[in-house]
PDB file of N, CA and C in Angstrom:
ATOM      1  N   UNK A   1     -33.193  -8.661  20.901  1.00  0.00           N
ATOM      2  CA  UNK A   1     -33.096  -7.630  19.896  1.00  0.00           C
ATOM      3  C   UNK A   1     -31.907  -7.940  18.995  1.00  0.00           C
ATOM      4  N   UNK A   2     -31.942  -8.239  17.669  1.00  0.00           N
ATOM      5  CA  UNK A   2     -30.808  -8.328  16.568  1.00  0.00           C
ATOM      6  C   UNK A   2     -30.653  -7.184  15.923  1.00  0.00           C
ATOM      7  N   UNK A   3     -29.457  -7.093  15.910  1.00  0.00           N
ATOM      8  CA  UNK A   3     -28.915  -5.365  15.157  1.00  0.00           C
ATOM      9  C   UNK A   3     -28.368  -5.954  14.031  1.00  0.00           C
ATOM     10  N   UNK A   4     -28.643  -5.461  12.724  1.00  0.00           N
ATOM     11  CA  UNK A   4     -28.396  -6.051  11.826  1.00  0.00           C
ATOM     12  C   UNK A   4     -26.763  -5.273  11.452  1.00  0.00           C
ATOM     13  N   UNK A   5     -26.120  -5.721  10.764  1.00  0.00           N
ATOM     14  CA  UNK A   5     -24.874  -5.087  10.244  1.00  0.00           C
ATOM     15  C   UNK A   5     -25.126  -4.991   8.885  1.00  0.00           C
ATOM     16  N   UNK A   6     -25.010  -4.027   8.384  1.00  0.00           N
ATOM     17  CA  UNK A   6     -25.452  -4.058   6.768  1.00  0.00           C
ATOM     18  C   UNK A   6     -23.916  -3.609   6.105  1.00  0.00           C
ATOM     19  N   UNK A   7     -23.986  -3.357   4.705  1.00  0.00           N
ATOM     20  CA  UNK A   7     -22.854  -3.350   3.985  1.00  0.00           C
ATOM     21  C   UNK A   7     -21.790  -2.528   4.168  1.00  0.00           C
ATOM     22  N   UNK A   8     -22.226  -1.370   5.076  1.00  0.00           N
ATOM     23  CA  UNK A   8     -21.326  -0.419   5.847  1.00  0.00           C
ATOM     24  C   UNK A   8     -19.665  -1.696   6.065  1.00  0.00           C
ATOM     25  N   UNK A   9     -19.986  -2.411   6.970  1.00  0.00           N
ATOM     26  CA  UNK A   9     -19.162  -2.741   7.325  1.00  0.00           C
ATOM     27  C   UNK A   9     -18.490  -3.821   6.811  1.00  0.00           C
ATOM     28  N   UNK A  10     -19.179  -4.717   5.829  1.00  0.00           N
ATOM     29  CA  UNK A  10     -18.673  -5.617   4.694  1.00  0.00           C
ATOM     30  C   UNK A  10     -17.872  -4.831   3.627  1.00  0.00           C
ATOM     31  N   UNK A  11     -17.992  -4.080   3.296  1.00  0.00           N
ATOM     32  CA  UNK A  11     -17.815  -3.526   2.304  1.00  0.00           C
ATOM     33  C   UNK A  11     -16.731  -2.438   2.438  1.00  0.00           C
ATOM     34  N   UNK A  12     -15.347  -3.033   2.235  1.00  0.00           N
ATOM     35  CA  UNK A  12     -14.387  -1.211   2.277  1.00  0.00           C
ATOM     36  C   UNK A  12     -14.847   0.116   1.652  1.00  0.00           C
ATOM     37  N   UNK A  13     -14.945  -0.800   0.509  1.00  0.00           N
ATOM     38  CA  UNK A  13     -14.889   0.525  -0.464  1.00  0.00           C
ATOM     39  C   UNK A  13     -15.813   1.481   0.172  1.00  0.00           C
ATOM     40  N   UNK A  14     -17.090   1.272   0.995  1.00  0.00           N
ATOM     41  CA  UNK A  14     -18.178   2.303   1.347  1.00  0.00           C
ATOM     42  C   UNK A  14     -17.229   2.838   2.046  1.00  0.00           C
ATOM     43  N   UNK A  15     -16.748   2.280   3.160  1.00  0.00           N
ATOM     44  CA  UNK A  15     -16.131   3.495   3.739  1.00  0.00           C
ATOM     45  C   UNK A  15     -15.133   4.061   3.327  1.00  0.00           C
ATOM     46  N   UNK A  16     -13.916   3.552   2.663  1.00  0.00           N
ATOM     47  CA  UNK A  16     -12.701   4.481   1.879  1.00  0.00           C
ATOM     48  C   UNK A  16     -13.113   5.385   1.366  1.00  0.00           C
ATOM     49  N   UNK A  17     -14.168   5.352   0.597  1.00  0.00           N
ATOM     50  CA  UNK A  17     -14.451   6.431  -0.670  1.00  0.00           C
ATOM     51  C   UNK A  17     -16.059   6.551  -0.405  1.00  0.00           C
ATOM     52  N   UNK A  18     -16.199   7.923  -0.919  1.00  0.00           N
ATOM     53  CA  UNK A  18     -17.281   8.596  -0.759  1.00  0.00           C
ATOM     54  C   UNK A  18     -17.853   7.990  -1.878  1.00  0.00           C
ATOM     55  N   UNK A  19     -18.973   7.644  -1.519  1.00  0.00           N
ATOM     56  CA  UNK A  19     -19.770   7.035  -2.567  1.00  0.00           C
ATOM     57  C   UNK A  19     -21.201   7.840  -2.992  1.00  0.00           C
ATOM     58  N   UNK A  20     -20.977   8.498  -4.525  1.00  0.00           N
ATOM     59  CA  UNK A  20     -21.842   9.484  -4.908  1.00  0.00           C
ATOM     60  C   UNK A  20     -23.056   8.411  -5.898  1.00  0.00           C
ATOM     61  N   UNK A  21     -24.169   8.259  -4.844  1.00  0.00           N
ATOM     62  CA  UNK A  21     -25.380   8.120  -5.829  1.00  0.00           C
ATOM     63  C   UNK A  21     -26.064   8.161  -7.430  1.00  0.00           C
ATOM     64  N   UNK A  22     -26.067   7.302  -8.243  1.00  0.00           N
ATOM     65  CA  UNK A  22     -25.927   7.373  -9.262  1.00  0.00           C
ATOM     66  C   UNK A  22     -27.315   8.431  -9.718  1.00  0.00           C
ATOM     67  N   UNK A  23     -28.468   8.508  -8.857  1.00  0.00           N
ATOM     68  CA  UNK A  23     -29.603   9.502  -9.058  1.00  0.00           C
ATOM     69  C   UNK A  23     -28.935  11.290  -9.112  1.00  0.00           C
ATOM     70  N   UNK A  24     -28.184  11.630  -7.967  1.00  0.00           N
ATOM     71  CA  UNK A  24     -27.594  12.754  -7.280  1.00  0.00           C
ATOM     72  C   UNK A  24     -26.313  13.154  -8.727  1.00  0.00           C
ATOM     73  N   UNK A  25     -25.814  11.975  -8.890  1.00  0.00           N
ATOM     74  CA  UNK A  25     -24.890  12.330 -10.543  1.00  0.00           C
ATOM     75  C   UNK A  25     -25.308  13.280 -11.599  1.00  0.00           C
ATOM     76  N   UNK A  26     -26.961  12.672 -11.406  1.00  0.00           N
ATOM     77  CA  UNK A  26     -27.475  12.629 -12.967  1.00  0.00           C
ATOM     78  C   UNK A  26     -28.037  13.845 -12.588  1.00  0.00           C
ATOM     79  N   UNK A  27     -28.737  14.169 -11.419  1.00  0.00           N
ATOM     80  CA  UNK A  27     -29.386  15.581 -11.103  1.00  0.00           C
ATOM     81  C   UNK A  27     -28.611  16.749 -10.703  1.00  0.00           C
ATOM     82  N   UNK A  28     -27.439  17.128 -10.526  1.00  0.00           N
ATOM     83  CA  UNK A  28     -26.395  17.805 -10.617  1.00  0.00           C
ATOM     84  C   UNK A  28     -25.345  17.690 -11.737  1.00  0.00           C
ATOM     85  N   UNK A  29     -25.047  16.947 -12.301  1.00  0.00           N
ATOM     86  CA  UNK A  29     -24.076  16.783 -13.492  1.00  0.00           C
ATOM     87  C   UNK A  29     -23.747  18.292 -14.306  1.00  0.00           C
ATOM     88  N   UNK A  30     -24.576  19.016 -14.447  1.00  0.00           N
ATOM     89  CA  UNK A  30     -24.754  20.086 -15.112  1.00  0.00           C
ATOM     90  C   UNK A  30     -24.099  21.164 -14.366  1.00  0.00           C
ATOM     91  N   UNK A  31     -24.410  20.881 -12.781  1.00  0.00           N
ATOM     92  CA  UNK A  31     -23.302  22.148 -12.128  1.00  0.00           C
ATOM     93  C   UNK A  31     -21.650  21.970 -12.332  1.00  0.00           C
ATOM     94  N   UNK A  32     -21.440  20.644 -13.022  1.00  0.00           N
ATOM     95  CA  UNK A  32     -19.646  20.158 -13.046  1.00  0.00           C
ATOM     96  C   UNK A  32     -19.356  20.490 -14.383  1.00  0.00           C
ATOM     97  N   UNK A  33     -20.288  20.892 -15.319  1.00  0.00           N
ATOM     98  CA  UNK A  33     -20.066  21.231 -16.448  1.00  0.00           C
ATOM     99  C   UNK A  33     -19.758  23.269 -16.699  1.00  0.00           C
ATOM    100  N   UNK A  34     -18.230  23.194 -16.222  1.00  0.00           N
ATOM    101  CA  UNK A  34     -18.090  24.835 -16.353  1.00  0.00           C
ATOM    102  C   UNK A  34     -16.734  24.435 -16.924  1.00  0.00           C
ATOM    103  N   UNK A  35     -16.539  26.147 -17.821  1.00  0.00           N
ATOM    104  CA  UNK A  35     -15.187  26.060 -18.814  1.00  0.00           C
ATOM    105  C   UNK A  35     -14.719  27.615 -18.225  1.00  0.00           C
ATOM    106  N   UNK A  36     -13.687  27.976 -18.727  1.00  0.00           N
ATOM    107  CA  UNK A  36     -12.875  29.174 -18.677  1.00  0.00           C
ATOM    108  C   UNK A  36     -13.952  30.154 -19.840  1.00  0.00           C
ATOM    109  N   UNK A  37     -13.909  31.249 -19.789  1.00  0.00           N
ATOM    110  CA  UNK A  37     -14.215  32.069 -20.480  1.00  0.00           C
ATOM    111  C   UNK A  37     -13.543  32.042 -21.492  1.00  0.00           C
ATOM    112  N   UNK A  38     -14.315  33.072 -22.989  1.00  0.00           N
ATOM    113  CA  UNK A  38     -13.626  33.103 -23.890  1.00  0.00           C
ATOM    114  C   UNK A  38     -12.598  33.929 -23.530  1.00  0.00           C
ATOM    115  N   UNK A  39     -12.657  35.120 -22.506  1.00  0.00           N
ATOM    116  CA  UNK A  39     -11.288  35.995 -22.397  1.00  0.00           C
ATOM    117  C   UNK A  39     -10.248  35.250 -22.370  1.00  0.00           C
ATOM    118  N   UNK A  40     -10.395  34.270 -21.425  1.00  0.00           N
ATOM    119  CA  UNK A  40      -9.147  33.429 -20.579  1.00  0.00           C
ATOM    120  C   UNK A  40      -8.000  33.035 -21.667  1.00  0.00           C
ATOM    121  N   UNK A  41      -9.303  31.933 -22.595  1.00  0.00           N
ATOM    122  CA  UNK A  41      -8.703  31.370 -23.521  1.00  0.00           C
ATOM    123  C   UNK A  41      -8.124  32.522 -24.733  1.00  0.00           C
ATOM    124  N   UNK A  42      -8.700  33.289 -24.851  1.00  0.00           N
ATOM    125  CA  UNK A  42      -8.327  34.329 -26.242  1.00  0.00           C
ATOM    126  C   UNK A  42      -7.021  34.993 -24.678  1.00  0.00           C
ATOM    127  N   UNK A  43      -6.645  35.026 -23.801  1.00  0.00           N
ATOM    128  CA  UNK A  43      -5.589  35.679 -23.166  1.00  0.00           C
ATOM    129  C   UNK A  43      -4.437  33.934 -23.410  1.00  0.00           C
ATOM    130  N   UNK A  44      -5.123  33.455 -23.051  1.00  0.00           N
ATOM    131  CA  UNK A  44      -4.037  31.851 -23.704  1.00  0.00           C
ATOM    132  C   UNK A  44      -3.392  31.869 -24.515  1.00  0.00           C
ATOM    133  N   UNK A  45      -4.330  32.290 -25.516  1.00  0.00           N
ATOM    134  CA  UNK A  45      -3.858  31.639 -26.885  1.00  0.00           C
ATOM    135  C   UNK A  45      -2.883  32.957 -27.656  1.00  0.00           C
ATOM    136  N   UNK A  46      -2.938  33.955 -26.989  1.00  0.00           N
ATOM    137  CA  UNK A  46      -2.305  35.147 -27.744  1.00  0.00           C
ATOM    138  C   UNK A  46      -0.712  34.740 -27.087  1.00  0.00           C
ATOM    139  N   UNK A  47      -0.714  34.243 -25.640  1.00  0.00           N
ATOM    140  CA  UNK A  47       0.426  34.284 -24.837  1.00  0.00           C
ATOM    141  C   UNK A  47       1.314  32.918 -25.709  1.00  0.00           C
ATOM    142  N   UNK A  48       0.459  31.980 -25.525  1.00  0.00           N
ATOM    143  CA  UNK A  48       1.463  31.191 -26.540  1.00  0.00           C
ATOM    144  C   UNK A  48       1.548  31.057 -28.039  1.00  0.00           C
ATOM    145  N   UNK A  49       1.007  32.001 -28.820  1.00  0.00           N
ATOM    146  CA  UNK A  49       1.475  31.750 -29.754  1.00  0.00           C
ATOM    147  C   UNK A  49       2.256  32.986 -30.263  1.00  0.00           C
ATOM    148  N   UNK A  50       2.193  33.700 -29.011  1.00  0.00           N
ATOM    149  CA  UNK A  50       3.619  34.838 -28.780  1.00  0.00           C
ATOM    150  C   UNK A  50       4.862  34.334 -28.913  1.00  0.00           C
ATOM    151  N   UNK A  51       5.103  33.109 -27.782  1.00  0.00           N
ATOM    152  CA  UNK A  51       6.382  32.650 -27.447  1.00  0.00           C
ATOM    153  C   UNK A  51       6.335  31.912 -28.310  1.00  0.00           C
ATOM    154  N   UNK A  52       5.718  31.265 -28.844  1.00  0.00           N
ATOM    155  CA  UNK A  52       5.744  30.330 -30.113  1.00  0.00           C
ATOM    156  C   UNK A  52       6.551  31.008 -31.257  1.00  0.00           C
ATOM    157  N   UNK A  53       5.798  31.688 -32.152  1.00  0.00           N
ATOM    158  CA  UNK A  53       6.148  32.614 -33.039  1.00  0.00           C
ATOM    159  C   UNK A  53       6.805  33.726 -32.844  1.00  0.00           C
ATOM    160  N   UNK A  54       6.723  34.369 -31.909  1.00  0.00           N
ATOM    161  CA  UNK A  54       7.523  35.452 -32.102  1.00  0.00           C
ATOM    162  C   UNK A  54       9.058  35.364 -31.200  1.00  0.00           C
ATOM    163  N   UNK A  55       8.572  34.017 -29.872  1.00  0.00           N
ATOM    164  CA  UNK A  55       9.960  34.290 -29.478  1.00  0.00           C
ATOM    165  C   UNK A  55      10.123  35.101 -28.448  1.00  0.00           C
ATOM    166  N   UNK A  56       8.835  35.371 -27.554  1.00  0.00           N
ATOM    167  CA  UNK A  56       8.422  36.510 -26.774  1.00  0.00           C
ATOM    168  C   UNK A  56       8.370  35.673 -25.515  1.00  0.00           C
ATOM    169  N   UNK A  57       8.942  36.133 -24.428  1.00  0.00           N
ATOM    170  CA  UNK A  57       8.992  35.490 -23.145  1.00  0.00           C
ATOM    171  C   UNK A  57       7.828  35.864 -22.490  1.00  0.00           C
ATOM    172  N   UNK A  58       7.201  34.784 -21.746  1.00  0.00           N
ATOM    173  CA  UNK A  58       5.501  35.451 -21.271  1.00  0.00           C
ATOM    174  C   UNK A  58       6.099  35.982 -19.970  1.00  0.00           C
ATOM    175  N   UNK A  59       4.928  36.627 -19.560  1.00  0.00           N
ATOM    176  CA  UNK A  59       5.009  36.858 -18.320  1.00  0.00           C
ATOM    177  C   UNK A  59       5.733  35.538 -17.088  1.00  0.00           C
ATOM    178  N   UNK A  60       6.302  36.359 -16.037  1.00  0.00           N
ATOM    179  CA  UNK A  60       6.763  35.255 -14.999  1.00  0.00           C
ATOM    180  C   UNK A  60       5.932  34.644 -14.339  1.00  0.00           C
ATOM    181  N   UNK A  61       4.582  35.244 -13.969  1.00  0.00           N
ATOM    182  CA  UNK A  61       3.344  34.546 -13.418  1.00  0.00           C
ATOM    183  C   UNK A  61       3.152  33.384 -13.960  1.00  0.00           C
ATOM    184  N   UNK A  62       3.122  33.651 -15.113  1.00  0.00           N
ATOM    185  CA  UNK A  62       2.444  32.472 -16.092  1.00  0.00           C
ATOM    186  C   UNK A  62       3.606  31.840 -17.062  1.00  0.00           C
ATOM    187  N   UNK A  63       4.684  31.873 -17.225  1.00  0.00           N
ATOM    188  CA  UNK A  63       6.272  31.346 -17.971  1.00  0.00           C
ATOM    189  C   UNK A  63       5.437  29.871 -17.783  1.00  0.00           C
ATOM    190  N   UNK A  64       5.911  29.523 -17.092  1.00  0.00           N
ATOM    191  CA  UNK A  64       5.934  27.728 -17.303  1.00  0.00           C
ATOM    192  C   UNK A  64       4.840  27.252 -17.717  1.00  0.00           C
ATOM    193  N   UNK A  65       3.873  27.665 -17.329  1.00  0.00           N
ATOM    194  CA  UNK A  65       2.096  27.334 -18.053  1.00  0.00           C
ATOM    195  C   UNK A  65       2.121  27.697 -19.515  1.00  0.00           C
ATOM    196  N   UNK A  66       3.074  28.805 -19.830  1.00  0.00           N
ATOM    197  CA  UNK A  66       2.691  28.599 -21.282  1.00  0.00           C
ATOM    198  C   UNK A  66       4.112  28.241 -21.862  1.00  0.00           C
ATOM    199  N   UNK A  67       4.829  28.336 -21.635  1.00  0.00           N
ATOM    200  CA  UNK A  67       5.722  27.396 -21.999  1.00  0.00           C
ATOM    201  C   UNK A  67       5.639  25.671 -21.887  1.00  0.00           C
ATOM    202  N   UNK A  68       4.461  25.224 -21.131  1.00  0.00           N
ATOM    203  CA  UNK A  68       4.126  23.835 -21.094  1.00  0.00           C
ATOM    204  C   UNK A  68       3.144  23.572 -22.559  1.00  0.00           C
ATOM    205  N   UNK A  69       2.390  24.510 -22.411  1.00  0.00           N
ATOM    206  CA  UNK A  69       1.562  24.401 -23.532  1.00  0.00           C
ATOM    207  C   UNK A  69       1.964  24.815 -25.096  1.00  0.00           C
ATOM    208  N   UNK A  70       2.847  25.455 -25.286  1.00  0.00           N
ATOM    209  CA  UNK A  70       3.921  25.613 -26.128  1.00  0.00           C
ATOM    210  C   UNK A  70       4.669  24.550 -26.591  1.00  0.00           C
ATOM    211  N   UNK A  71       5.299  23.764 -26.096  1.00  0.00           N
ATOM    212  CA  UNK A  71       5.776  22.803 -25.921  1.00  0.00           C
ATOM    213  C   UNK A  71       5.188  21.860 -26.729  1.00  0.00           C
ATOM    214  N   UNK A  72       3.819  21.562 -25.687  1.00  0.00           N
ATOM    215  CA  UNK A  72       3.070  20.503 -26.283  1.00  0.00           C
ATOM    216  C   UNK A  72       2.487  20.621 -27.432  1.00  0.00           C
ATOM    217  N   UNK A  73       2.237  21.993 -27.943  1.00  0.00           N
ATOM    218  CA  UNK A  73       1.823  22.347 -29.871  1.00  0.00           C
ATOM    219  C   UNK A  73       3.249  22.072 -30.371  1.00  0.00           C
ATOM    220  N   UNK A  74       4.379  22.265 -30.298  1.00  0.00           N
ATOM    221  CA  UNK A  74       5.549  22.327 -30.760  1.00  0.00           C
ATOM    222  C   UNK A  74       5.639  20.762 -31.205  1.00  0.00           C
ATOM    223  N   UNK A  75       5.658  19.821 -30.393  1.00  0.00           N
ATOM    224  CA  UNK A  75       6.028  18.238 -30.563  1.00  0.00           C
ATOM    225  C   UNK A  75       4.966  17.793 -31.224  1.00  0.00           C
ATOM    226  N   UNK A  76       3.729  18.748 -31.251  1.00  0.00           N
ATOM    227  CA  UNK A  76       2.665  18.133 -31.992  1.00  0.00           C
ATOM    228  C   UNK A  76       1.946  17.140 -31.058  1.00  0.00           C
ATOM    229  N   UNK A  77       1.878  17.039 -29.544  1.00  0.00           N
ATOM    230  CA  UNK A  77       0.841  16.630 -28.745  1.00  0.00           C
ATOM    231  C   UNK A  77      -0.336  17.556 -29.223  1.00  0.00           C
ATOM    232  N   UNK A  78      -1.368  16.939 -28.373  1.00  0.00           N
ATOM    233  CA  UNK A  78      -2.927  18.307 -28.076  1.00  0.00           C
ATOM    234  C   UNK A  78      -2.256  18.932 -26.660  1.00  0.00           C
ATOM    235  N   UNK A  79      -2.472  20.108 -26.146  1.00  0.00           N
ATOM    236  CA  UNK A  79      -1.899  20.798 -25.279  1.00  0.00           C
ATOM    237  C   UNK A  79      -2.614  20.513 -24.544  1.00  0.00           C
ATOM    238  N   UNK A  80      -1.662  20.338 -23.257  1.00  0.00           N
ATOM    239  CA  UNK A  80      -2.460  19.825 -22.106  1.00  0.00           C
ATOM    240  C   UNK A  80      -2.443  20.920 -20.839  1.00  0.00           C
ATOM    241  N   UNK A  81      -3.288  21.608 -20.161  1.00  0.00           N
ATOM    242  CA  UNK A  81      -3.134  22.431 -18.973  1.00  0.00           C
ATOM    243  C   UNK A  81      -3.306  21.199 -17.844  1.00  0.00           C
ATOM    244  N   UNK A  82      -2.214  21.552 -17.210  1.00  0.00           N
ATOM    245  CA  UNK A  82      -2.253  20.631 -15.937  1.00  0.00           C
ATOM    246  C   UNK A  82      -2.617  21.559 -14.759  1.00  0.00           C
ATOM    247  N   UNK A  83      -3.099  21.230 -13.950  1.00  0.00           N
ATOM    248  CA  UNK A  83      -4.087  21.922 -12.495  1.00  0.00           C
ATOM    249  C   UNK A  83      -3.292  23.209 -11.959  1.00  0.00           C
ATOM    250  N   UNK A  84      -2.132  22.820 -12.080  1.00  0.00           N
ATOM    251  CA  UNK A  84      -1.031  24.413 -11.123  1.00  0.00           C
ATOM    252  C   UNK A  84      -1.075  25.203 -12.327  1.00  0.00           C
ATOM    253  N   UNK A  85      -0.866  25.429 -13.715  1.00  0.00           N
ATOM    254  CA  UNK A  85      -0.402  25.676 -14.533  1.00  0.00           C
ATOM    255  C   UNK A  85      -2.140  26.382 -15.234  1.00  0.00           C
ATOM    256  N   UNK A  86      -2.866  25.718 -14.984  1.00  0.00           N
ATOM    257  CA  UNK A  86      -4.327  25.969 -15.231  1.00  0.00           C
ATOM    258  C   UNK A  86      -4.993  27.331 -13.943  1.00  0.00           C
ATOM    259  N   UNK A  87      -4.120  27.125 -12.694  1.00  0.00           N
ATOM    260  CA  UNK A  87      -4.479  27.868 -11.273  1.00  0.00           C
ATOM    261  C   UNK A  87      -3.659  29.532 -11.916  1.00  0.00           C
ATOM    262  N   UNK A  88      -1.982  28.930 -12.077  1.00  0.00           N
ATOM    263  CA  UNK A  88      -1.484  30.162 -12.433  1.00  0.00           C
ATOM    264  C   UNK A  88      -2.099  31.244 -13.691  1.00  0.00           C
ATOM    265  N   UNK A  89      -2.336  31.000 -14.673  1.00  0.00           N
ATOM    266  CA  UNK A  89      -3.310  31.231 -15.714  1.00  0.00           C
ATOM    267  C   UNK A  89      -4.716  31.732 -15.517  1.00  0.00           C
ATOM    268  N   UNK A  90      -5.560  31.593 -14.672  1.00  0.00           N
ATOM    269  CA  UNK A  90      -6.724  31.927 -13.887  1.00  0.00           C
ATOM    270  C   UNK A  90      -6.480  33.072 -13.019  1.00  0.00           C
ATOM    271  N   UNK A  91      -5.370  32.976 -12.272  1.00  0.00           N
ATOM    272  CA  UNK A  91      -5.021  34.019 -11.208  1.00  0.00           C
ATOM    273  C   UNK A  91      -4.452  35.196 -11.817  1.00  0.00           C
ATOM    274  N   UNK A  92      -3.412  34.844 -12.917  1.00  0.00           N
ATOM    275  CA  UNK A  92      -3.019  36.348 -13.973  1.00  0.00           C
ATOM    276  C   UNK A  92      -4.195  36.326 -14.303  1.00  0.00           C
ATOM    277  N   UNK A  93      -4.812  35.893 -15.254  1.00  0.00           N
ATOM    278  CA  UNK A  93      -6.039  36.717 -15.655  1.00  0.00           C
ATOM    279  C   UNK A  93      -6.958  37.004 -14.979  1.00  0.00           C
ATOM    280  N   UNK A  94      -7.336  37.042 -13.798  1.00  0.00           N
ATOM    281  CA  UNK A  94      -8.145  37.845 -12.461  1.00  0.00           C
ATOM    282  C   UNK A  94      -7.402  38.995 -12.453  1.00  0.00           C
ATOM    283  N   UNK A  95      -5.881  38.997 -12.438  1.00  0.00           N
ATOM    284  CA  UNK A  95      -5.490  40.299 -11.683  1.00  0.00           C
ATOM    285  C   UNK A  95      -5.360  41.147 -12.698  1.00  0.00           C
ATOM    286  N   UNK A  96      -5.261  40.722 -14.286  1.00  0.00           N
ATOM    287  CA  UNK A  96      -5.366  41.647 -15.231  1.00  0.00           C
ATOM    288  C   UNK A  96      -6.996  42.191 -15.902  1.00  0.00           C
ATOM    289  N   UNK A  97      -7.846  41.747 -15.269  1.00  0.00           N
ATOM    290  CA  UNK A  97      -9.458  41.981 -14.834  1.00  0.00           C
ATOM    291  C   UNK A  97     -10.296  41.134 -15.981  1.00  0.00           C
ATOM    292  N   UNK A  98      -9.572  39.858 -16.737  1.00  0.00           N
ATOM    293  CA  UNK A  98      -9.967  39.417 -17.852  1.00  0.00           C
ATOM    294  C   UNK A  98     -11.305  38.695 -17.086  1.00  0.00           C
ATOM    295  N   UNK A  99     -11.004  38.098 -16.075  1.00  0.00           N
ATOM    296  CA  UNK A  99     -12.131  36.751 -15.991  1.00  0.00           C
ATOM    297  C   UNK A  99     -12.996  37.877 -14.606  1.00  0.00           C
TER     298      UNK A  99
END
């Protein structure tokens, strides 16, 4: 009896990393396609262009998230939400009943 060894075991990468099917991509792709609500963003965009313009300290929940994004309109980057800063922002606006 020969047991064959197939690429499982040639091959790191199969096992390091989960390897997602290029069929399973294409037939789900559409569930990875979600955005923030317009509340979220219209609660965003009022908060920094508070501290922007007026000089208005945001909330402490959310200070550094929009002071990051502040920032980055200020120097004239595109504003970037980074993942903690994107979490804090989501979670005030849950508890203020926006999203």
């Amino acid at each position: 009896m020969n047991i064959r060894i197939g690429k499982l075991l040639h091959d790191p990468t199969v096992v390091m990393y989960l390897v997602i099917p290029e069929k399973m991509i294409k037939k789900y792709l559409d569930l990875a396609k979600v955005g923030p609500t317009e509340k979220f963003q219209q609660m965003v965009r009022e908060q920094v262009l508070a501290y922007i313009h007026e000089g208005k300290e945001p909330p402490a929940e959310i200070a550094a998230a929009v002071m990051n994004i502040g920032d980055d309109m200020m120097a004239g980057r595109d504003p970037v939400i980074r993942a903690g800063d994107y979490i804090s922002l989501m979670n005030y606006a849950r508890s203020k009943k926006l999203v």
